[in-house]
Protein backbone atom coordinates (compact mmCIF):
# COMPACT_ATOMS: atom_id res chain seq x y z
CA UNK A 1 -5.17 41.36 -28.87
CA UNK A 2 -3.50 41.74 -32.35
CA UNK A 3 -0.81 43.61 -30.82
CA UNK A 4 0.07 40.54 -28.62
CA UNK A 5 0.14 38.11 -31.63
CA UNK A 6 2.33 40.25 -33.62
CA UNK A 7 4.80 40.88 -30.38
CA UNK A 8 4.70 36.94 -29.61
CA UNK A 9 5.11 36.22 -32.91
CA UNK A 10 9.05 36.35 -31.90
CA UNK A 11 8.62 33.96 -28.86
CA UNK A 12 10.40 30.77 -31.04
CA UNK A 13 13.26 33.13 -31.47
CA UNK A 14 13.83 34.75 -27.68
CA UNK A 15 12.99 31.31 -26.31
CA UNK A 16 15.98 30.16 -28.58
CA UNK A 17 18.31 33.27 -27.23
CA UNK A 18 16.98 32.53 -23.76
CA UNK A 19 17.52 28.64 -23.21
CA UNK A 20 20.66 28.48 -25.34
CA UNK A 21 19.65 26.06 -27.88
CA UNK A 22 16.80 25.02 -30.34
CA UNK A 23 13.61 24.24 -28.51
CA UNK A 24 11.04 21.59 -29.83
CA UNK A 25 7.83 23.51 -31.16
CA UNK A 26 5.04 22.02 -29.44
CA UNK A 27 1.04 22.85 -29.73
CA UNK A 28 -1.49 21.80 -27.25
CA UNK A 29 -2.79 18.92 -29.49
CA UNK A 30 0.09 16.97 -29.51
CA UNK A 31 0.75 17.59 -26.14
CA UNK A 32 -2.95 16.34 -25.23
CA UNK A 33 -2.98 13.10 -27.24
CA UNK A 34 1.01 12.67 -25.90
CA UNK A 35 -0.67 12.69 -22.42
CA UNK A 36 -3.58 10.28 -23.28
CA UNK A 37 -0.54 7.69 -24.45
CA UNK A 38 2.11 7.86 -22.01
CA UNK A 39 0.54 9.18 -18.23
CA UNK A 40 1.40 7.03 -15.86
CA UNK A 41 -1.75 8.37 -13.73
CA UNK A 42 -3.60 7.46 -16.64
CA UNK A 43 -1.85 4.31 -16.97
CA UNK A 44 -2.10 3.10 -12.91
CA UNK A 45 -6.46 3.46 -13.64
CA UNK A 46 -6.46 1.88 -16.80
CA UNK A 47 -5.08 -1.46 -14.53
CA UNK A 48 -7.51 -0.84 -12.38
CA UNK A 49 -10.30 -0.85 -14.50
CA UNK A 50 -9.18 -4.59 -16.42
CA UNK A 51 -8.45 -5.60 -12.77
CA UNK A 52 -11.96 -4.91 -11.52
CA UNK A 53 -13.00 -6.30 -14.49
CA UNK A 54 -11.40 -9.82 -13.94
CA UNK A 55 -12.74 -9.77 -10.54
CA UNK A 56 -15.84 -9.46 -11.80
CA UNK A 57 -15.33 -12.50 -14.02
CA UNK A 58 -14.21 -14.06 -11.02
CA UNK A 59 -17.34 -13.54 -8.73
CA UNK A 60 -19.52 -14.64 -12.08
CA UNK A 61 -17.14 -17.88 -12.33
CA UNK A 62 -18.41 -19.11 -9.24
CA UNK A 63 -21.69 -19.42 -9.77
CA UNK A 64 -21.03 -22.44 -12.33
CA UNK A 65 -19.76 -26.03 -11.66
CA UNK A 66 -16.38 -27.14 -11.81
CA UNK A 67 -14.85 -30.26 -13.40
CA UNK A 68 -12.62 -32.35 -11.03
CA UNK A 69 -10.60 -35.26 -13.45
CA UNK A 70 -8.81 -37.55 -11.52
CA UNK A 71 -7.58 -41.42 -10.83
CA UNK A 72 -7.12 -43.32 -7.43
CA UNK A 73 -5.48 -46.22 -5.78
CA UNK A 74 -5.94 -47.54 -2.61
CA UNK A 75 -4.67 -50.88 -0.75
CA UNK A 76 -5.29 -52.04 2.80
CA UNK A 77 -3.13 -54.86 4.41
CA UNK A 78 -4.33 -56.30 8.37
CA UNK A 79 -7.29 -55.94 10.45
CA UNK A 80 -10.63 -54.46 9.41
CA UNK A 81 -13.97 -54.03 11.08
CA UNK A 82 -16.83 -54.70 8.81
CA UNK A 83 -20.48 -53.00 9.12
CA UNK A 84 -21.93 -55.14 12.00
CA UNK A 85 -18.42 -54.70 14.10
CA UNK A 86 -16.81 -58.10 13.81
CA UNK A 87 -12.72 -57.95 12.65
CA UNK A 88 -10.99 -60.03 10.43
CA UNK A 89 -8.31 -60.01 8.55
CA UNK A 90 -8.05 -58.71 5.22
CA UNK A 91 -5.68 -57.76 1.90
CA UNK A 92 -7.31 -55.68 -0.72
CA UNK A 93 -6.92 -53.26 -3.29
CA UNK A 94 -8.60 -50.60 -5.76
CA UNK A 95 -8.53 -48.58 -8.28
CA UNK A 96 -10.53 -45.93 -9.85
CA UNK A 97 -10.61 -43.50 -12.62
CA UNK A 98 -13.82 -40.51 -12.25
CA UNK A 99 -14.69 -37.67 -13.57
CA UNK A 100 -16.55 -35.71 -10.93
CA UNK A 101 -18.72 -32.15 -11.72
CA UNK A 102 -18.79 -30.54 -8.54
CA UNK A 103 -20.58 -27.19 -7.58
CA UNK A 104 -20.70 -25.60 -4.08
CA UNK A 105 -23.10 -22.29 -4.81
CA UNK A 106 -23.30 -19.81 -1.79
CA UNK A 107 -26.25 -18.36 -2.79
CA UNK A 108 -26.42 -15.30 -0.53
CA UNK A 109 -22.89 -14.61 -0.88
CA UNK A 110 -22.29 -14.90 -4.41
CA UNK A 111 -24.86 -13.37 -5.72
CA UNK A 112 -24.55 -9.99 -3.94
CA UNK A 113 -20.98 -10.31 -4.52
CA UNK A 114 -21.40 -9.91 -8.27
CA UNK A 115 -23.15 -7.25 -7.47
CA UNK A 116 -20.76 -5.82 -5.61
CA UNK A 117 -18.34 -6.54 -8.05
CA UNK A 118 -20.48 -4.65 -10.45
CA UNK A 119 -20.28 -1.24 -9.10
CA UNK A 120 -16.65 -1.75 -8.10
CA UNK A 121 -15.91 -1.97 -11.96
CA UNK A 122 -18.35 0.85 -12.88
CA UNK A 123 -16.20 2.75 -9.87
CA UNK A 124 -13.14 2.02 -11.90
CA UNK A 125 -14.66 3.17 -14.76
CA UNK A 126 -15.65 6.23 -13.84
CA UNK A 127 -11.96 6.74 -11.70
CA UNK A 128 -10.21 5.90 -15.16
CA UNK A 129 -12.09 9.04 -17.44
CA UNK A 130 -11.80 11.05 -14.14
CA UNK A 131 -7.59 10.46 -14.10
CA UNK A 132 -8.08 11.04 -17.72
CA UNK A 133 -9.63 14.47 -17.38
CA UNK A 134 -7.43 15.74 -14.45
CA UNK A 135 -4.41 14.55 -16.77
CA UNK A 136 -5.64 16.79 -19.71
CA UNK A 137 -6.29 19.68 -17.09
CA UNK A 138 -2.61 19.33 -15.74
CA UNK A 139 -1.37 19.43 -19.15
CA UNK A 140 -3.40 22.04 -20.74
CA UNK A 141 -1.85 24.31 -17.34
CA UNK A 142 1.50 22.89 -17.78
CA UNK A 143 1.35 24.11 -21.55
CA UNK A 144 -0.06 27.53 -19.98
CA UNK A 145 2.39 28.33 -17.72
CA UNK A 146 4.78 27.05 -20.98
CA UNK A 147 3.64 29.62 -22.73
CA UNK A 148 3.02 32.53 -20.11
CA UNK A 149 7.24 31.58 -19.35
CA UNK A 150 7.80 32.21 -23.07
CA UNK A 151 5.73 35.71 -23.53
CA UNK A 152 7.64 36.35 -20.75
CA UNK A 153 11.23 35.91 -22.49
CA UNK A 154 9.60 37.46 -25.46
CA UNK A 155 7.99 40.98 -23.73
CA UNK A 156 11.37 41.08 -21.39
CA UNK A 157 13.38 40.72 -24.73
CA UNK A 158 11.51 43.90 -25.99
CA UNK A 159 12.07 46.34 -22.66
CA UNK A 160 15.68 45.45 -22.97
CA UNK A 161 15.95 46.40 -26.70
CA UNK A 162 13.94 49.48 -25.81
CA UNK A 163 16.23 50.81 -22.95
CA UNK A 164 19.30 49.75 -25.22
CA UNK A 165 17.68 52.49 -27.57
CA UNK A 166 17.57 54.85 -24.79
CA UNK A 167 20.97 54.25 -23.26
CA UNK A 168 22.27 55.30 -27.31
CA UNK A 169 20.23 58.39 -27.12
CA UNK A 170 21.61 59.25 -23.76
CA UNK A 171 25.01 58.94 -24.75
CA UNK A 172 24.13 60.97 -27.62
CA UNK A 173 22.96 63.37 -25.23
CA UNK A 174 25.62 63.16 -23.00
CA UNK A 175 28.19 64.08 -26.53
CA UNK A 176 26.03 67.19 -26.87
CA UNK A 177 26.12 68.18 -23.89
CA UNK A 178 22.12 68.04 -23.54
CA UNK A 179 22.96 65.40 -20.48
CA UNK A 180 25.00 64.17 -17.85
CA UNK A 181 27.39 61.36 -17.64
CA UNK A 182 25.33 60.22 -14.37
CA UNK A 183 22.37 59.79 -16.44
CA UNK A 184 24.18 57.48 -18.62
CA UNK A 185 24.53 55.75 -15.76
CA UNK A 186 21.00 55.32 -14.59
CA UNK A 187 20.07 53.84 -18.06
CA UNK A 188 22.95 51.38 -17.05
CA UNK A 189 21.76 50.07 -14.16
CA UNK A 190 18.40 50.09 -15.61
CA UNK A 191 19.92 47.96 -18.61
CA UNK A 192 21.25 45.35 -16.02
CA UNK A 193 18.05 45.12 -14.23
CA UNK A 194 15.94 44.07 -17.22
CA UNK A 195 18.93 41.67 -17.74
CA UNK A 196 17.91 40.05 -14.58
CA UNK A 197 14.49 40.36 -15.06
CA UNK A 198 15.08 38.47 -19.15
CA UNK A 199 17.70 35.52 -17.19
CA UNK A 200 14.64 34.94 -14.88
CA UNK A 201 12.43 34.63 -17.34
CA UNK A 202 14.49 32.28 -19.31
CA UNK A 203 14.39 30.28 -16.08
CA UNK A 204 11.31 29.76 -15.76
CA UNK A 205 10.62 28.52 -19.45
CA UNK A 206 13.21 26.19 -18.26
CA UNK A 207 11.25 25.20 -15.41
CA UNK A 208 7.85 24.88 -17.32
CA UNK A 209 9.61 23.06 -20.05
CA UNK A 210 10.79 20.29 -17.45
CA UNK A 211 7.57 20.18 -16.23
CA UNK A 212 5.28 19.55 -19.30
CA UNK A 213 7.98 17.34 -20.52
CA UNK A 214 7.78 14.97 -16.96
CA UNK A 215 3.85 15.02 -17.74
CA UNK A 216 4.08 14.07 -21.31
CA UNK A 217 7.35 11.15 -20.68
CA UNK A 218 9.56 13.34 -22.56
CA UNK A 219 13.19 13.28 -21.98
CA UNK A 220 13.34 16.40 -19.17
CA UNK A 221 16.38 17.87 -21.08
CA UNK A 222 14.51 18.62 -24.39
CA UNK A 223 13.88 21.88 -24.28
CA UNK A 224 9.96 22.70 -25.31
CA UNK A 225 8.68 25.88 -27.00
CA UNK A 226 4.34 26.38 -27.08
CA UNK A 227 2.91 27.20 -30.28
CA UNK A 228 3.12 31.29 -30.27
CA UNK A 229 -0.44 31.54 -31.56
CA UNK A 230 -1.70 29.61 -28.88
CA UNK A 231 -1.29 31.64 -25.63
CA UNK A 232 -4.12 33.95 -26.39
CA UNK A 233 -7.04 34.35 -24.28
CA UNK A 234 -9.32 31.42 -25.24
CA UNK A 235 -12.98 30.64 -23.70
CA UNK A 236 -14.01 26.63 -23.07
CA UNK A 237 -17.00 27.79 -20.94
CA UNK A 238 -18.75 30.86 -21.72
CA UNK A 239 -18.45 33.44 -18.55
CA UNK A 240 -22.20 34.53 -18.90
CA UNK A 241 -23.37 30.52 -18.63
CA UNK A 242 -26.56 30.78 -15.86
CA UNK A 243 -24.45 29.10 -12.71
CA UNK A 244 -27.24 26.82 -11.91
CA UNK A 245 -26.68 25.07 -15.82
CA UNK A 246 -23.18 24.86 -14.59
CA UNK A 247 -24.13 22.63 -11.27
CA UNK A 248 -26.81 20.91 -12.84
CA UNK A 249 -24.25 19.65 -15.94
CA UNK A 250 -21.54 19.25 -13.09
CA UNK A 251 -23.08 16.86 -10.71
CA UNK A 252 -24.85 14.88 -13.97
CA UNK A 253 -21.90 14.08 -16.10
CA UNK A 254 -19.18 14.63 -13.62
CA UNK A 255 -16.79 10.87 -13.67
CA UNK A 256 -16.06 11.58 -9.66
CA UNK A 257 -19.93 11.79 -9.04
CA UNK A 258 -20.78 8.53 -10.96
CA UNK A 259 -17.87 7.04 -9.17
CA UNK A 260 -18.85 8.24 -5.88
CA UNK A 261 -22.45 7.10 -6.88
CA UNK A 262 -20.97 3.60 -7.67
CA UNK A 263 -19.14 3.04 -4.02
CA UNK A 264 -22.65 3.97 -2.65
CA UNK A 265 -24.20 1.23 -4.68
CA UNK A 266 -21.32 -1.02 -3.88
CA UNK A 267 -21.80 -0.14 0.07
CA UNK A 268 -25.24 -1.32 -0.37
CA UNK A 269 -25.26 -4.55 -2.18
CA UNK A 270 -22.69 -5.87 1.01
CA UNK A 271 -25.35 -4.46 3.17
CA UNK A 272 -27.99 -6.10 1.24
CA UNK A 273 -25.94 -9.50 1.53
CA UNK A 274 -25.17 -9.20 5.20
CA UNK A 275 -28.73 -8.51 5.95
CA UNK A 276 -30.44 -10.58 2.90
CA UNK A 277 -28.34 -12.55 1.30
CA UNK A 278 -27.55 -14.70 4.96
CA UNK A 279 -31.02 -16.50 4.30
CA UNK A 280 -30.35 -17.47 1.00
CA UNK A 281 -28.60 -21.55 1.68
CA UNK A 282 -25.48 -22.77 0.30
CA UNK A 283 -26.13 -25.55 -2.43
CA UNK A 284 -23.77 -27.75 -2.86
CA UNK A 285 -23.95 -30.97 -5.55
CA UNK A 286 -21.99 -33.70 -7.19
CA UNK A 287 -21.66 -36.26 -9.46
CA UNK A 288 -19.18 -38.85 -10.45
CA UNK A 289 -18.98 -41.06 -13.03
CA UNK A 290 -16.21 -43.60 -13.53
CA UNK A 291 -15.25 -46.86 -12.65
CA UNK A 292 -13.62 -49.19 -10.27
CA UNK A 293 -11.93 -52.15 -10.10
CA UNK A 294 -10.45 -54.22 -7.18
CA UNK A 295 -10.58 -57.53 -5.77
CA UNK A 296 -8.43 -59.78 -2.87
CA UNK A 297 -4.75 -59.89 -2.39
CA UNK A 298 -3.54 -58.46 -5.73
CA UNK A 299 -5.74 -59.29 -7.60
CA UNK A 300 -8.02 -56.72 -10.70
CA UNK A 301 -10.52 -59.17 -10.92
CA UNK A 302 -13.80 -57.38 -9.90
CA UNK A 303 -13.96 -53.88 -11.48
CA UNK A 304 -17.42 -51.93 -12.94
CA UNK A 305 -18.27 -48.59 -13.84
CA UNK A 306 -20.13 -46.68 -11.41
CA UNK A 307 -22.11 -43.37 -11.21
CA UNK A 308 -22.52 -41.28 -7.67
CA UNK A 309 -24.78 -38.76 -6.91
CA UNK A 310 -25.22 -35.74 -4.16
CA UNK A 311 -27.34 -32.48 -3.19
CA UNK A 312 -27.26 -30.45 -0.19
CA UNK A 313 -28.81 -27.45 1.32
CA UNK A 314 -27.30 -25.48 4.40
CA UNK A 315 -27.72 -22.34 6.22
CA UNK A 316 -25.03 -20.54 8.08
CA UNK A 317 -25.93 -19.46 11.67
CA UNK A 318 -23.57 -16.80 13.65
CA UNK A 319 -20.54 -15.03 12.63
CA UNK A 320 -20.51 -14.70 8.72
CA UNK A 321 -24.35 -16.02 8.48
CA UNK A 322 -27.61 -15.51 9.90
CA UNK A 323 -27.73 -13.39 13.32
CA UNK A 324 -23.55 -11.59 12.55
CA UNK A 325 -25.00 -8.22 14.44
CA UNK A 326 -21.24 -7.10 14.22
CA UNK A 327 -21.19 -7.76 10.18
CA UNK A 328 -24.61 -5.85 9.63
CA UNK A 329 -23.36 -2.99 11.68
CA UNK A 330 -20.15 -2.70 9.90
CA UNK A 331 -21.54 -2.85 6.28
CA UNK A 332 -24.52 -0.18 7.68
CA UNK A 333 -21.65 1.87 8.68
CA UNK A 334 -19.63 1.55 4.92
CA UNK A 335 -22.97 2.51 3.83
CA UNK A 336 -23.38 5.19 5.83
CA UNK A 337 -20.10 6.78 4.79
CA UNK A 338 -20.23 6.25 1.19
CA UNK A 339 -23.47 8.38 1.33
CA UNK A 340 -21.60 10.88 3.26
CA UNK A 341 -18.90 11.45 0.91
CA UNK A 342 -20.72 11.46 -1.76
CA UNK A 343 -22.56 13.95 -0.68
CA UNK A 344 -19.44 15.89 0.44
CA UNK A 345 -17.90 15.30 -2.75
CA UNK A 346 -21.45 17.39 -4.01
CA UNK A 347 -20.86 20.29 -1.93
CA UNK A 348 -16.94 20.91 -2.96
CA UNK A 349 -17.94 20.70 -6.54
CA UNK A 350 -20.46 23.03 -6.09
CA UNK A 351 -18.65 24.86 -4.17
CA UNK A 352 -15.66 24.91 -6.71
CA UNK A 353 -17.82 26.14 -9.23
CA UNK A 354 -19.13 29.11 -7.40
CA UNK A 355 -15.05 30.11 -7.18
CA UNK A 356 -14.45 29.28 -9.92
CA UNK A 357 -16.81 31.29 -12.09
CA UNK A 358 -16.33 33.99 -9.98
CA UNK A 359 -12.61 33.83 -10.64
CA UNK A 360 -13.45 33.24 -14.59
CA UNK A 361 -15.26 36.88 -14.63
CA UNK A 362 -12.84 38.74 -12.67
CA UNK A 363 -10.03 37.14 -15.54
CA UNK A 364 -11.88 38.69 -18.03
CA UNK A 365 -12.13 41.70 -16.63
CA UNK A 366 -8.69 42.29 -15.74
CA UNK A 367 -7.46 40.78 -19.78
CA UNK A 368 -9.53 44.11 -20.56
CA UNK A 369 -7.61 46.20 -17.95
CA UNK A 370 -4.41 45.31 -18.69
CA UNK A 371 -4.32 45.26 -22.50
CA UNK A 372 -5.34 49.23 -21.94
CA UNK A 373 -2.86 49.23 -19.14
CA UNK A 374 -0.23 48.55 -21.94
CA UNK A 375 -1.56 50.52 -24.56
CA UNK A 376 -1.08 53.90 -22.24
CA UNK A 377 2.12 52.57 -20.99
CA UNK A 378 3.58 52.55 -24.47
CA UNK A 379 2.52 55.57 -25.37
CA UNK A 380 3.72 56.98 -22.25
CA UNK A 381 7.49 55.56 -23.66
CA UNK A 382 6.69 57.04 -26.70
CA UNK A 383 5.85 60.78 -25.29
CA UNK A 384 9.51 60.55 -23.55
CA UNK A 385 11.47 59.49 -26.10
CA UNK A 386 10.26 62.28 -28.23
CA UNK A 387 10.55 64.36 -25.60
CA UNK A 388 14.39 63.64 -25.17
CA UNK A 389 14.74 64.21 -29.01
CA UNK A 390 13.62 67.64 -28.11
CA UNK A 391 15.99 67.88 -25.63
CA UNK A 392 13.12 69.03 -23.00
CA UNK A 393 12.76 65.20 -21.43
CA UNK A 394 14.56 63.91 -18.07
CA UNK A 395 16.32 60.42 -18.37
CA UNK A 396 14.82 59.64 -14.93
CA UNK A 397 11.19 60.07 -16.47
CA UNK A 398 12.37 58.03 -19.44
CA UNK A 399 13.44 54.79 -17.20
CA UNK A 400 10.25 55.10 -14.98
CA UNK A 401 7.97 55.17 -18.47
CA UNK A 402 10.27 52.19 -19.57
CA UNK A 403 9.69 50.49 -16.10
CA UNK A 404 5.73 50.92 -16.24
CA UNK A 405 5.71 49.19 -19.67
CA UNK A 406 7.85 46.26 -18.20
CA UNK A 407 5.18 46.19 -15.71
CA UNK A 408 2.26 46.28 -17.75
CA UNK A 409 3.64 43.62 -20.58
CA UNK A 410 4.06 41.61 -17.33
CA UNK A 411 0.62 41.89 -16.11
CA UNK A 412 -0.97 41.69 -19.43
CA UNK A 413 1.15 38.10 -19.64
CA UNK A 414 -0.11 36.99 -16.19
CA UNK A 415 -3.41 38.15 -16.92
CA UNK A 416 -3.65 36.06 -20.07
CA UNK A 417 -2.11 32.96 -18.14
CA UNK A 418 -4.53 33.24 -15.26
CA UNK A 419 -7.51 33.86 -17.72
CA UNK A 420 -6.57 30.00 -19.72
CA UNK A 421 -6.30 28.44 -16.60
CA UNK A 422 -9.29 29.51 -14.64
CA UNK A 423 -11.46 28.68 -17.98
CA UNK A 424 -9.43 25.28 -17.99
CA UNK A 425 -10.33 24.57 -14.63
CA UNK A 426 -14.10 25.38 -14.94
CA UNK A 427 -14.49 23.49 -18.03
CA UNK A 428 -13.03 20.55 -15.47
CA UNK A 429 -15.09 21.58 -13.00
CA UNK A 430 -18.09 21.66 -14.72
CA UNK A 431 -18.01 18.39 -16.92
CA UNK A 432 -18.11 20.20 -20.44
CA UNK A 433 -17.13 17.48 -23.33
CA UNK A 434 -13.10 16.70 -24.21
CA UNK A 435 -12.02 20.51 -25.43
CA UNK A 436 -11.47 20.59 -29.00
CA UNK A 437 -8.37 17.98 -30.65
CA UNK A 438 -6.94 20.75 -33.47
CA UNK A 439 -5.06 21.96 -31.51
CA UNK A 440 -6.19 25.41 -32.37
CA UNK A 441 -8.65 26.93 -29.46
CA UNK A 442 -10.14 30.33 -30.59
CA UNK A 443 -10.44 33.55 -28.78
């Protein structure tokens, strides 16, 4: 592992030579608390959260009065019929000026729609540090494959300077007549193929840049360059953790299981309110106080305050109240299916552990494979090029050697890529606590 952090110790530099110009340094800190500010994803459930919240406030509101100010006028010219049904003839007016406290309580209704309300907000809660969690897991991968794009500049950099070496000592060679002019050749061709093979790699930093900056709301043409001393194998959930302490901590802590638990809960309090809450009556009560005044004609002359009292009870029989089969059996059915997919939900997580530790181990394993990988492929360059200073050693041998290192460096960069991201994932997967903020994650 030392020999990758002194190799990548260049990657600021190639990534310069790659892109063209000077990249922004970057670590995975900043980019994690740059996410936390400026996600849009993270952003769209914060809303939803302060708008469940105010619709909570809302379904609480209504279970208290309301005041209803107000003034009147009235006037009647003509006929009127008086209590015992005789009409006459009559010109009046009135006036008044009230203040009336009103309340019309739904019991049933209300009540199970706070509930209701409730478990919508812990929903939102629980969707809001969920979106938070998937947007650290997108950008801790973005900043991988960052970084795995850069090592790759950096170990393509190193083949080419290596077969530049070989294409002097050919031509060398070739001046002693110890070799060919067609072998100067093959290093040729060999030099424009790692060419191609540093361009692409350049590319993709490109590509990775582009994408961690969209994530983070940073202009798309500022170039971005990972913290070299980053992209080393790091571990955010031990491999040898017993699986069944992974499940347990997974479907305890997880945000998407306390949300799905929360739409259950929801599900159930409408149930409870179709089925329950229908007996419960609807109260409804007033009084006014004010005054009026009045008289014949035009005139103001008769005018007193006055105080006005009401209470009512009242049940609601068929659709939307007692005996509204079709309302029970939907709200049975929401019920039904928010216990369904929740327990769905259980099984992929569970599920996505099982893969996931499984493809954890095999990482591991193969970070050990190819850092030996590399280790005999450069000393496989290193018994050619002595070889050729000998005069003993084939070009041909010389470019495969060269070749199998390019390979290896490429594996061993993959390998270290795929190893961060499967140990992201799990520690998603799995529920662990925020990953540490110093932006320095040891091996």
């Amino acid at each position: 592992m030392k020999g990758i952090l002194r190799v990548w110790a260049w990657l600021p530099i190639a990534f310069l030579v790659a892109h063209g110009g000077p990249p922004s340094t970057i670590d995975l800190a900043t980019a994690l608390r740059l996410a936390g500010a400026k996600n849009l994803s993270l952003e769209v459930a914060r809303e939803r959260v302060r708008e469940a919240r105010s619709q909570l406030e809302q379904d609480r509101g209504r279970l208290f009065p309301w005041i209803a100010p107000g003034v009147g006028y009235r006037r009647h010219d003509g006929n009127l019929q008086d209590i015992v049904g005789d009409v006459f003839d009559a010109s009046k007016q009135s006036g008044t000026a009230a203040m009336t406290l009103q309340a019309q309580l739904d019991l049933g209704d209300s009540m199970y729609r706070v509930l209701a309300s409730k478990q919508a907000l812990i929903a939102s809660e629980a969707g809001s540090e969920a979106a938070q969690r998937q947007t650290v897991l997108s950008v801790a991968v973005a900043y991988t494959e960052l970084g795995q794009a850069s090592a790759s500049v950096v170990t393509a950099d190193e083949v080419r300077r290596i077969t530049r070496a070989t294409l002097n000592q050919v031509r060398a060679a070739v001046a002693a007549g110890l070799a060919s002019a067609s072998d100067v050749r093959r290093v040729e061709v060999q030099i424009g193929r790692n060419e191609r093979a540093w361009l692409e790699a350049g590319q993709a930093g490109r590509v990775a840049s582009a994408r961690l900056a969209q994530l983070l709301r940073l202009p798309p043409a500022d170039l971005l360059s990972p913290d070299s001393q980053e992209f080393v194998p790091v571990v955010l959930v031990p491999t040898n953790r017993a699986l069944d302490s992974l499940v347990a901590s997974a479907l305890r802590v997880r945000p998407e299981m306390r949300r799905s638990e929360a739409f259950v809960s929801l599900a159930k309090a409408r149930r409870d309110g179709a089925t329950r809450g229908v007996w419960l009556p609807t109260v409804g009560a007033q009084a006014s106080f004010g005054g009026l005044a009045g008289g014949r004609n035009g005139s103001w002359g008769n005018g007193d305050d006055f105080q006005d009292y009401g209470l009512g009870l009242s049940w609601r029989i068929g659709p939307g109240g007692i005996g509204d089969g079709s309302r029970i059996r939907s709200e049975e059915a929401r019920l039904r299916i928010a216990r369904l997919e929740r327990d769905q939900l259980q099984d992929e997580l569970v599920r996505g552990l099982v893969e996931l530790r499984s493809r954890t181990e095999t990482a591991a394993r193969l970070l050990e494979v190819s850092a030996q990988t590399v280790q005999a492929a450069r000393a496989l360059v290193e018994m050619t090029r002595d070889r050729r200073e000998f005069g003993v050693g084939v070009v041909l041998e010389a470019i495969e050697a060269e070749r199998e290192l390019a390979r290896a460096q490429a594996e061993q960069v993959e390998a270290v890529a795929a190893h961060n991201g499967a140990q992201w994932e799990l520690w998603h997967a799995s529920g662990q606590d925020q990953p540490p903020q110093d932006g320095r994650l040891r091996p």
